[in-house]
N, C-alpha and C. Protein backbone atom coordinates (compact mmCIF):
# COMPACT_ATOMS: atom_id res chain seq x y z
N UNK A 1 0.84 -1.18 0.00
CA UNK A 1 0.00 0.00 0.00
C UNK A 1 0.89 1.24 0.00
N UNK A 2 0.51 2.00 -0.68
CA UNK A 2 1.12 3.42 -0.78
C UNK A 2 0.75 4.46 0.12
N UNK A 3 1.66 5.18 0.89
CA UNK A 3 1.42 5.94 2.01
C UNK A 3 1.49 7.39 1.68
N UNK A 4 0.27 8.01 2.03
CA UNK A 4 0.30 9.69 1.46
C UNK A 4 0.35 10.35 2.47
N UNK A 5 1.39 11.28 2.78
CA UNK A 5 0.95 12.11 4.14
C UNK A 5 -0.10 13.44 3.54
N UNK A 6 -0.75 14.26 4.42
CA UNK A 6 -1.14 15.49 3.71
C UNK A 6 -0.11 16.75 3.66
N UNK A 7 0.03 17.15 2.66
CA UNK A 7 0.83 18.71 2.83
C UNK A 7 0.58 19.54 3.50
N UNK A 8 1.56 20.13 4.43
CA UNK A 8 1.25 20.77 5.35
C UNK A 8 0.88 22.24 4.36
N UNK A 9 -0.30 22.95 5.00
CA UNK A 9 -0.50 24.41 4.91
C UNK A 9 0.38 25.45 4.87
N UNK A 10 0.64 26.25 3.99
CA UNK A 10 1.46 27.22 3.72
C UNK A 10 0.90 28.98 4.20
N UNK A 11 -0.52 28.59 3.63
CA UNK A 11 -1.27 29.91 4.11
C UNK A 11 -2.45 29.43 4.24
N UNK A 12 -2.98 29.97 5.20
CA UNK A 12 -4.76 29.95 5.74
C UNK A 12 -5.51 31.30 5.77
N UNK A 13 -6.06 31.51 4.82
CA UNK A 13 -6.74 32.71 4.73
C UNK A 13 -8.79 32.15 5.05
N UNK A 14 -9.00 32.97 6.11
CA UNK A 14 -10.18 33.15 6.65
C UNK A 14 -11.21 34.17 5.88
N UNK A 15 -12.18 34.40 6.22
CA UNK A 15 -13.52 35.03 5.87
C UNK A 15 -13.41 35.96 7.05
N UNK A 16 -13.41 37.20 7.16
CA UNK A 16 -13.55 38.60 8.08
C UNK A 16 -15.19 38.22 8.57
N UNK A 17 -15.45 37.70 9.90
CA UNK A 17 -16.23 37.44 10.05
C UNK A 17 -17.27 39.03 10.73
N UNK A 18 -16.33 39.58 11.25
CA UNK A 18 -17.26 41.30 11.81
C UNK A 18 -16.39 42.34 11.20
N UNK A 19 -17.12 43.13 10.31
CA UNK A 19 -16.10 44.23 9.72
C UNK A 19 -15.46 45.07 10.81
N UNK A 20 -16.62 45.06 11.89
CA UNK A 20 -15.96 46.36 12.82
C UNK A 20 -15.09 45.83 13.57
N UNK A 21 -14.81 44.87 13.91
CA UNK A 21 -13.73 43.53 14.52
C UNK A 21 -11.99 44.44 13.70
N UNK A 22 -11.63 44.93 14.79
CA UNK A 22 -10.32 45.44 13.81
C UNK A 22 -9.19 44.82 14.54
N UNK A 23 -8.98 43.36 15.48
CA UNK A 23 -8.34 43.12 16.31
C UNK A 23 -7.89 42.09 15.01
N UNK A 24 -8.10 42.23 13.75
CA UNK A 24 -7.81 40.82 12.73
C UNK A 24 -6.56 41.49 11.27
N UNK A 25 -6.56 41.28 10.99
CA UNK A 25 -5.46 41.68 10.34
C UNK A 25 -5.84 42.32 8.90
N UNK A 26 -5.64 43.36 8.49
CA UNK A 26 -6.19 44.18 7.71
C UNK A 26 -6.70 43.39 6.47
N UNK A 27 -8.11 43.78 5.89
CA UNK A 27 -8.61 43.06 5.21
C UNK A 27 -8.06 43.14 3.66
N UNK A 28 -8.08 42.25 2.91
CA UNK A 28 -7.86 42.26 1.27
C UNK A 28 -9.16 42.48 1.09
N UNK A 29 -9.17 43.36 -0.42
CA UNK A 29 -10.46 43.28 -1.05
C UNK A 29 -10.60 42.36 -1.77
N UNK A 30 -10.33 40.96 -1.89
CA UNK A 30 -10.75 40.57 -2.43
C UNK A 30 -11.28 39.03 -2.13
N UNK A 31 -12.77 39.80 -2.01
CA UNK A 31 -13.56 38.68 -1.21
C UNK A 31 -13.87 38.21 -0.11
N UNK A 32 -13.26 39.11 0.55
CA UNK A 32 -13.70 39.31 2.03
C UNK A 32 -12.86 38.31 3.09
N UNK A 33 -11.69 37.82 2.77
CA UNK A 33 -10.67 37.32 3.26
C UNK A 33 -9.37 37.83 3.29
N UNK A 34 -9.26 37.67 4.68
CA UNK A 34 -7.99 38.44 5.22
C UNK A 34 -6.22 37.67 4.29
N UNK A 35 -5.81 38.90 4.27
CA UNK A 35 -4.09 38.57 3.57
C UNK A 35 -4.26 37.85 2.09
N UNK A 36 -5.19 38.35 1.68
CA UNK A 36 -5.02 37.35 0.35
C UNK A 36 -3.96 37.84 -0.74
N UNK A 37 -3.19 39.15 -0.14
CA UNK A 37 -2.10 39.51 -0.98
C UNK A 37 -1.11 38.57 -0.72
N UNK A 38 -1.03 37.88 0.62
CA UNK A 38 0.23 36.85 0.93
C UNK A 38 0.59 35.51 -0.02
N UNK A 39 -0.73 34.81 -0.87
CA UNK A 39 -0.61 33.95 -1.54
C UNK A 39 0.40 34.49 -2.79
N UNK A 40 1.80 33.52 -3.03
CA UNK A 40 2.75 34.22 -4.14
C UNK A 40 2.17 33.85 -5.44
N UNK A 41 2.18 35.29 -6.19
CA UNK A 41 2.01 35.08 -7.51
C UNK A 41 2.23 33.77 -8.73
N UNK A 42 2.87 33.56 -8.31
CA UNK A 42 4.50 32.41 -9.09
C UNK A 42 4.65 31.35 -8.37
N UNK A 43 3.76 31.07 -7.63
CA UNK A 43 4.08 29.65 -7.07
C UNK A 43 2.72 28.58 -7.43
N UNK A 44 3.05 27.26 -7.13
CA UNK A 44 2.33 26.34 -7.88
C UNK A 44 1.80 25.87 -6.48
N UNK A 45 0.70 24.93 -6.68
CA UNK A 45 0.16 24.39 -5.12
C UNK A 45 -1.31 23.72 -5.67
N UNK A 46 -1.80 23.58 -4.30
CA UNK A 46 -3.17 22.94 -3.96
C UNK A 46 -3.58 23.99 -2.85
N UNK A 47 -5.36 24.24 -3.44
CA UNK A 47 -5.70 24.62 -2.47
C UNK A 47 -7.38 24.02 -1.78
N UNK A 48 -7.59 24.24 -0.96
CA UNK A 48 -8.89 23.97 -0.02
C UNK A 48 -9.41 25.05 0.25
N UNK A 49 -10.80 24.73 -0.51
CA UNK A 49 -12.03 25.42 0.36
C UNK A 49 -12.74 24.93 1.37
N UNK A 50 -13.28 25.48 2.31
CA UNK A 50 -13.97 25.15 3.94
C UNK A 50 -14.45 25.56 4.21
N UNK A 51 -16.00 25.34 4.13
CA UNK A 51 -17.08 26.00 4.88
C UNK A 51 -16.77 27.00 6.36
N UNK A 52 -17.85 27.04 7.23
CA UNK A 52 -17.18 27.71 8.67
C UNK A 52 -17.39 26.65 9.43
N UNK A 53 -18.18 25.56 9.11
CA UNK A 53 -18.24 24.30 9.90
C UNK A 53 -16.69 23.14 9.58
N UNK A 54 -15.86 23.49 8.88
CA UNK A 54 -14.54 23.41 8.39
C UNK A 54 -15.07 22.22 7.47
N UNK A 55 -16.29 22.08 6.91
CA UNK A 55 -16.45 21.00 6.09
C UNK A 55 -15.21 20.99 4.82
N UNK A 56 -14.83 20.21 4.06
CA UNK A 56 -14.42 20.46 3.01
C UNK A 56 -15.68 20.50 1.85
N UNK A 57 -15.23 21.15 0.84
CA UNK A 57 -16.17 21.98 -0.28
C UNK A 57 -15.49 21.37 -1.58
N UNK A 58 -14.48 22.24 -1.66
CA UNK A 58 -13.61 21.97 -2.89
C UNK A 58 -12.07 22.36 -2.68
N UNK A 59 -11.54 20.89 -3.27
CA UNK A 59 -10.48 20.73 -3.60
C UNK A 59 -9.59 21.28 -5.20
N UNK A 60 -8.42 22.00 -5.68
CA UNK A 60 -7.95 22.23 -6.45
C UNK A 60 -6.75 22.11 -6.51
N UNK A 61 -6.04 22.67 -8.28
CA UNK A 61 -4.52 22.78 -7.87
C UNK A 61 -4.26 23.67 -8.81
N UNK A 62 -2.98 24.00 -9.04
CA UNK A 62 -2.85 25.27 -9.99
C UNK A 62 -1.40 25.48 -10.45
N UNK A 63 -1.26 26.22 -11.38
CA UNK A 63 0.17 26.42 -11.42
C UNK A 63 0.64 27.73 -11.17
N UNK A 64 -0.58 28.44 -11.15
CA UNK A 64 -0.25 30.08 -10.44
C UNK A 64 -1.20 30.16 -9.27
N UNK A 65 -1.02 29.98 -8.10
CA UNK A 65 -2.18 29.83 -7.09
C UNK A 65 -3.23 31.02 -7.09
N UNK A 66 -2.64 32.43 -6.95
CA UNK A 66 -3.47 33.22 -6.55
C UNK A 66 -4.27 33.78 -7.83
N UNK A 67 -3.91 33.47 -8.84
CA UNK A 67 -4.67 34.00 -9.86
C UNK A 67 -5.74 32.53 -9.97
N UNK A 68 -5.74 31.31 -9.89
CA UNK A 68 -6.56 30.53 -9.93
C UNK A 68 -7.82 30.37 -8.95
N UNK A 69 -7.07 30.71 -7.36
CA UNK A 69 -8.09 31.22 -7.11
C UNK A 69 -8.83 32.27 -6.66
N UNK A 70 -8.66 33.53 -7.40
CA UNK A 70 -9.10 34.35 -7.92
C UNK A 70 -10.48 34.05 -8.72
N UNK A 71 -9.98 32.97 -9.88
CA UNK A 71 -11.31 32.79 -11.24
C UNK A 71 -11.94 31.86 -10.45
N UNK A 72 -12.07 31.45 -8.94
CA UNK A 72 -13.27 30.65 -8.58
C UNK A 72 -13.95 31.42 -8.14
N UNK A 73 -13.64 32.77 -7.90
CA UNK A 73 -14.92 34.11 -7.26
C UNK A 73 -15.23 34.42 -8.29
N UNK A 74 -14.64 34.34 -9.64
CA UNK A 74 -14.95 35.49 -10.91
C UNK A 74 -16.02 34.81 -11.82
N UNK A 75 -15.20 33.09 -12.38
CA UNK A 75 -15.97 32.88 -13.71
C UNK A 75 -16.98 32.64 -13.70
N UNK A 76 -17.82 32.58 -14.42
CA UNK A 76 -19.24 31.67 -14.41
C UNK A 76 -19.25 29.74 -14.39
N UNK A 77 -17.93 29.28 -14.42
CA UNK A 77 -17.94 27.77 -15.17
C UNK A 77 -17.37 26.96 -13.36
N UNK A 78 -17.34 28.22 -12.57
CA UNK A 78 -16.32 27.24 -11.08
C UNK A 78 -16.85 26.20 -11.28
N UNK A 79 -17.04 25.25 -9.98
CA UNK A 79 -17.75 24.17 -9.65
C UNK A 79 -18.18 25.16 -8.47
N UNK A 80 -17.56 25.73 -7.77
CA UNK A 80 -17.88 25.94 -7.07
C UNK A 80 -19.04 27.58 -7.06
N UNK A 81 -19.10 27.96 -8.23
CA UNK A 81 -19.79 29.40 -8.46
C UNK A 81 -20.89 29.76 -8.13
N UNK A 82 -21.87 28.78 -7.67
CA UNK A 82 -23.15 28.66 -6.52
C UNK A 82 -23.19 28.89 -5.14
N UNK A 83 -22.07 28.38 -4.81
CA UNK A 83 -21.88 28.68 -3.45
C UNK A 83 -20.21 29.20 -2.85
N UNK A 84 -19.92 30.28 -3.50
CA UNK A 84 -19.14 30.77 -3.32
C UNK A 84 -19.16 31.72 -1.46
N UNK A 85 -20.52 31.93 -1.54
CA UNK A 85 -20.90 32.65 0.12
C UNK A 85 -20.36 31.42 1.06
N UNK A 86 -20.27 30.22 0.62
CA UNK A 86 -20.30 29.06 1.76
C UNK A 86 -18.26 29.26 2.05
N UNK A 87 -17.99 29.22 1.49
CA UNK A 87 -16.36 29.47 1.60
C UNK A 87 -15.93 30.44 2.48
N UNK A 88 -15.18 29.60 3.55
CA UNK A 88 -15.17 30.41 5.11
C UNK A 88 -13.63 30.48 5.00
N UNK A 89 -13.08 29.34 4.43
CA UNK A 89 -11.14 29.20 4.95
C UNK A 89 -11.52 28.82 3.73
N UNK A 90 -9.70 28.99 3.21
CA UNK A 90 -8.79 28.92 2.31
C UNK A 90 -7.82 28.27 2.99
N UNK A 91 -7.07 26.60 2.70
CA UNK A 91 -6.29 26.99 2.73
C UNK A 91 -5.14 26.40 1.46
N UNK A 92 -4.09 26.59 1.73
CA UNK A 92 -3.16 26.69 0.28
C UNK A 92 -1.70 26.12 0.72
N UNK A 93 -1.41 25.01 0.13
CA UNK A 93 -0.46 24.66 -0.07
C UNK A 93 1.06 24.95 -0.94
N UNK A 94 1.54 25.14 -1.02
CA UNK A 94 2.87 24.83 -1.59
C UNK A 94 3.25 23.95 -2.69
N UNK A 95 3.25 23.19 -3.48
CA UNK A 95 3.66 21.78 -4.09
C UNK A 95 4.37 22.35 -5.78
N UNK A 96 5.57 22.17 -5.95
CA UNK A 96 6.17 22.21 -6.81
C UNK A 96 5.47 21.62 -8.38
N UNK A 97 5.74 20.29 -7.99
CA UNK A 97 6.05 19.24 -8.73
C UNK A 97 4.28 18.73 -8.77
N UNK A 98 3.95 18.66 -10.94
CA UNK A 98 2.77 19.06 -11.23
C UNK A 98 2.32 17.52 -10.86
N UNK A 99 3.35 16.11 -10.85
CA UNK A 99 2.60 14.60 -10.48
C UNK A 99 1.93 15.19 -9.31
N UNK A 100 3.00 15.20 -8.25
CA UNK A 100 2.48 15.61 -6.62
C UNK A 100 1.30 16.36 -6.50
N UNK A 101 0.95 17.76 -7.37
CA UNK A 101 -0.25 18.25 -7.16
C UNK A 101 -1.04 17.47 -7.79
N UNK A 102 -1.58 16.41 -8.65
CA UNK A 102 -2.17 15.64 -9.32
C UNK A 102 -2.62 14.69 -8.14
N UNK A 103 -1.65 14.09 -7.09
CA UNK A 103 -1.73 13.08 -6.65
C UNK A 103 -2.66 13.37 -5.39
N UNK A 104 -1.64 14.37 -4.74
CA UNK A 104 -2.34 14.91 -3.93
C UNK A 104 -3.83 15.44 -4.09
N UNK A 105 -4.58 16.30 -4.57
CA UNK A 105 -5.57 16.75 -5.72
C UNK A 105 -6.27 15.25 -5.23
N UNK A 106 -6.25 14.45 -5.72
CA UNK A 106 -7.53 13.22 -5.70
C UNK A 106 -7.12 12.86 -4.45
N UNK A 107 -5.94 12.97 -3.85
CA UNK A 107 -5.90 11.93 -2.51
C UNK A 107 -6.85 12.69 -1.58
N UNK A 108 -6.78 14.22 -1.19
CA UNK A 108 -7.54 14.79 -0.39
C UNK A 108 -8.92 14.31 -1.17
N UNK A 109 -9.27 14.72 -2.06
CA UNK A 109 -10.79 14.83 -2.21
C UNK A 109 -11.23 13.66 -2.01
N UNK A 110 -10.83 12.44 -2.14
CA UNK A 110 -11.35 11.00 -2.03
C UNK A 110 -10.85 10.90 -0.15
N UNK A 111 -10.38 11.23 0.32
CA UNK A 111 -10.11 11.05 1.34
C UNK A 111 -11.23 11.65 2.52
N UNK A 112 -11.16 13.56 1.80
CA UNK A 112 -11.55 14.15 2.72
C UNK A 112 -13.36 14.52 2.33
N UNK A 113 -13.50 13.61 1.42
CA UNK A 113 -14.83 13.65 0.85
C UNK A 113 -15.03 15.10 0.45
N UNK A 114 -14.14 15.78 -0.35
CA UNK A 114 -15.01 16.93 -1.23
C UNK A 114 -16.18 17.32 -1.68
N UNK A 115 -16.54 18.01 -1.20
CA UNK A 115 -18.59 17.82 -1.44
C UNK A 115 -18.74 18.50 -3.04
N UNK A 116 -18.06 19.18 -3.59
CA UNK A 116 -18.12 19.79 -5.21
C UNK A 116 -17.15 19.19 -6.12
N UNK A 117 -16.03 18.32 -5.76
CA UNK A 117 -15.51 18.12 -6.74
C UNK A 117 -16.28 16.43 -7.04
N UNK A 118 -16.25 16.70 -8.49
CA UNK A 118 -17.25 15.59 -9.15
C UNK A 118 -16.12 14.65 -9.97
N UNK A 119 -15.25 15.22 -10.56
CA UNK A 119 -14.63 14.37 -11.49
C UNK A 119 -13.45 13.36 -11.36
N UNK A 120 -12.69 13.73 -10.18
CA UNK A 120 -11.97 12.94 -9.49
C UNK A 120 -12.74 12.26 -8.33
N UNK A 121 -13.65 12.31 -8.00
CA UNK A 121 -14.28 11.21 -7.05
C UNK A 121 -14.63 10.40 -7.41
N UNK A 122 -14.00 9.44 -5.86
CA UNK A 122 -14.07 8.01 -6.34
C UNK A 122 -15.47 7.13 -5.26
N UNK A 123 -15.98 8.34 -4.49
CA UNK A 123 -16.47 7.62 -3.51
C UNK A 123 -18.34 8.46 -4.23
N UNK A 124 -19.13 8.06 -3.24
CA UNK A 124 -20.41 8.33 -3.45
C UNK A 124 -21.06 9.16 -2.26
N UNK A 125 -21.73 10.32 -3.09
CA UNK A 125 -22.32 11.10 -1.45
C UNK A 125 -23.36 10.78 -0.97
């Protein structure tokens, strides 16, 4: 049997839950989650969406992180573009190497039961 650990988190970006709450760290505009300037332009990864009940939602991967997920607030085609309000945490990995994000990518979602991703699941909701 083949042993997967999970990648540890690189950045966790939250949902500003009280605007007037200023004890949190200055907000990004974009989308109502704090530091989203911190995700690097130029880096490749996996990321997680999470309800506020920390359900998992949707799983991804990318080769430019912050511009990818960027087009899950923007396009019309997400998976996730229905329930974009449900997305509480972000969080975002690191991963170089495009097998590893591939591998990883189905291992969480089959693992952690992704409730939107449809095409790599292997299990039934």
């Amino acid at each position: 049997m083949i042993k997967i650990d999970m990648p540890n988190a690189d950045f966790i970006l939250t949902r500003k839950r009280n605007p007037e709450d200023t004890s949190e760290a200055p907000i990004a505009r974009e989308y109502g989650f704090t530091d989203y300037h911190k995700i690097p332009r130029d880096k490749a990864g996996i990321f997680m969406f999470y309800d506020a009940d920390d359900n998992l939602l949707f799983v991804g991967k990318a080769r430019k992180l912050r511009m990818r997920i960027r087009k899950h607030f923007e396009d019309n085609v997400s998976d996730i573009k229905n329930h974009r309000d449900d997305v509480h945490k972000i969080v975002v990995c690191i991963v170089d190497s495009p097998m590893e994000r591939d591998i990883y990518e189905t291992y969480i979602i089959n693992t952690l039961h992704a409730k939107y991703n449809t095409e790599k699941a292997f299990f039934k909701s």
